[in-house]
Protein backbone atom coordinates (compact mmCIF):
# COMPACT_ATOMS: atom_id res chain seq x y z
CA UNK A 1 120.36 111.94 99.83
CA UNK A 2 117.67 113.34 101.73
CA UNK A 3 116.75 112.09 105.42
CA UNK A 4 113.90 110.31 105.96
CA UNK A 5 110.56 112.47 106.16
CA UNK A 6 106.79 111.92 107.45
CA UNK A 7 103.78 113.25 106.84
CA UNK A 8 103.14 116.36 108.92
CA UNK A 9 100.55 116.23 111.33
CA UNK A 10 96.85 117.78 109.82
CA UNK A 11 97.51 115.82 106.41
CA UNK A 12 95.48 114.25 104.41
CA UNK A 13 94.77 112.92 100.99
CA UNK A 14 92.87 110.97 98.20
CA UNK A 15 93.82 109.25 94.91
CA UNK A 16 92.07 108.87 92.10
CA UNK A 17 93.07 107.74 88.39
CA UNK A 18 94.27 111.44 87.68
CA UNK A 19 96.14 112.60 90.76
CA UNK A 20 96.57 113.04 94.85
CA UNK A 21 94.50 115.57 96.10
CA UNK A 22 96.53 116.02 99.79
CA UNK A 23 94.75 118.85 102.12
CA UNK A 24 96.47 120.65 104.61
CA UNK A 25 93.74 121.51 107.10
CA UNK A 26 95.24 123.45 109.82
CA UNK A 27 96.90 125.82 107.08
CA UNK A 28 93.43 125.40 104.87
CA UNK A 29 95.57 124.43 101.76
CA UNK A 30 94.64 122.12 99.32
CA UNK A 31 97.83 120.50 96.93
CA UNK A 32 96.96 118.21 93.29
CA UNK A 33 99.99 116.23 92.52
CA UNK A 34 99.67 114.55 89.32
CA UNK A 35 102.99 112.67 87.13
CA UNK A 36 105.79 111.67 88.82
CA UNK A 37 104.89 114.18 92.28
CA UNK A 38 101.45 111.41 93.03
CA UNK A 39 103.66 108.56 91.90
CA UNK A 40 106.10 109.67 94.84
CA UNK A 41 103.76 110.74 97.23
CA UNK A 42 101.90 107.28 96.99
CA UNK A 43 105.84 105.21 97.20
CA UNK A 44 105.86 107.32 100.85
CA UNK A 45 102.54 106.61 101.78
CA UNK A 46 103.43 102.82 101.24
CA UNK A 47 106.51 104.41 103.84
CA UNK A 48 109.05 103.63 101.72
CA UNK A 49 112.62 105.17 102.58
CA UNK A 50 113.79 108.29 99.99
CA UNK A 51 116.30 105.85 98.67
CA UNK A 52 114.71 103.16 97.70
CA UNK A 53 111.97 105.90 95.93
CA UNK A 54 115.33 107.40 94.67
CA UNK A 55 115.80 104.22 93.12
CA UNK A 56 112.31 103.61 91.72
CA UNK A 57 111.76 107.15 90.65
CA UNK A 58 115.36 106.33 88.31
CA UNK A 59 113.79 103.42 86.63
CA UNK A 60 110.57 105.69 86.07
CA UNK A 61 112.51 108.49 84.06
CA UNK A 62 114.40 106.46 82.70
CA UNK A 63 117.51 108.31 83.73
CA UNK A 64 120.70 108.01 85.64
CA UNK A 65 120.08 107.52 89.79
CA UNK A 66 122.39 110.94 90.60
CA UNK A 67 119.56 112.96 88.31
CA UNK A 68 116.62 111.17 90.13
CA UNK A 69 117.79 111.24 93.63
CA UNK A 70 117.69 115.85 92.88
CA UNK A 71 114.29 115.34 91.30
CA UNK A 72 113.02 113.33 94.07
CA UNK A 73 115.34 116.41 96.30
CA UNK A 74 113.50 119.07 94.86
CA UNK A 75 110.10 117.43 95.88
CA UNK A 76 110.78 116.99 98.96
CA UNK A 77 111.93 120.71 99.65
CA UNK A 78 108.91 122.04 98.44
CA UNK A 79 106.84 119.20 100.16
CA UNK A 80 108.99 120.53 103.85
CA UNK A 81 108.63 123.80 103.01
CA UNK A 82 104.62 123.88 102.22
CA UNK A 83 104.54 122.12 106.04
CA UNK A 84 103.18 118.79 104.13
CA UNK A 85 106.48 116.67 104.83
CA UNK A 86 108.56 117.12 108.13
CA UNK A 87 111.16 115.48 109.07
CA UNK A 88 111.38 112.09 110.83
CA UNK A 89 113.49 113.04 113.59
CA UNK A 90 111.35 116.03 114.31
């Protein structure tokens, strides 16, 4: 599973009914996350731990927890690697 993440400093964001708009001001980048990506960003805004939104995220697909916790993987790769996610320990 993945280790626990934060949001990276200069991040920002807004819900509405249709998705997360999250800006990245000192890169100037602006990210929409709609589906299952806003559903996760909001469960680690609410600072949940990666396995319980593992968990959660299984019960949302309606799949097995092995598939879910690489979904959930995947997001948080690209999330690192755009500088919007780093992780906790630094």
């Amino acid at each position: 599973m993945s280790p626990a993440v934060r949001f990276a400093a200069g991040v920002s964001w807004a819900n509405d009914a249709a998705q997360t708009v999250v800006v990245h001001a000192p890169r100037q980048a602006v990210y929409y996350l709609t589906g299952e990506e806003m559903v996760v960003w909001d469960w680690l805004a609410l600072g949940y731990p990666p396995q319980r939104v593992a968990r959660l995220l299984a019960v949302l697909r309606a799949c097995p927890l092995p598939e879910a916790q690489a979904c959930l993987a995947e997001m948080l790769r690209t999330w690192l690697a755009s500088g919007l996610l780093e992780h906790a320990g630094g």
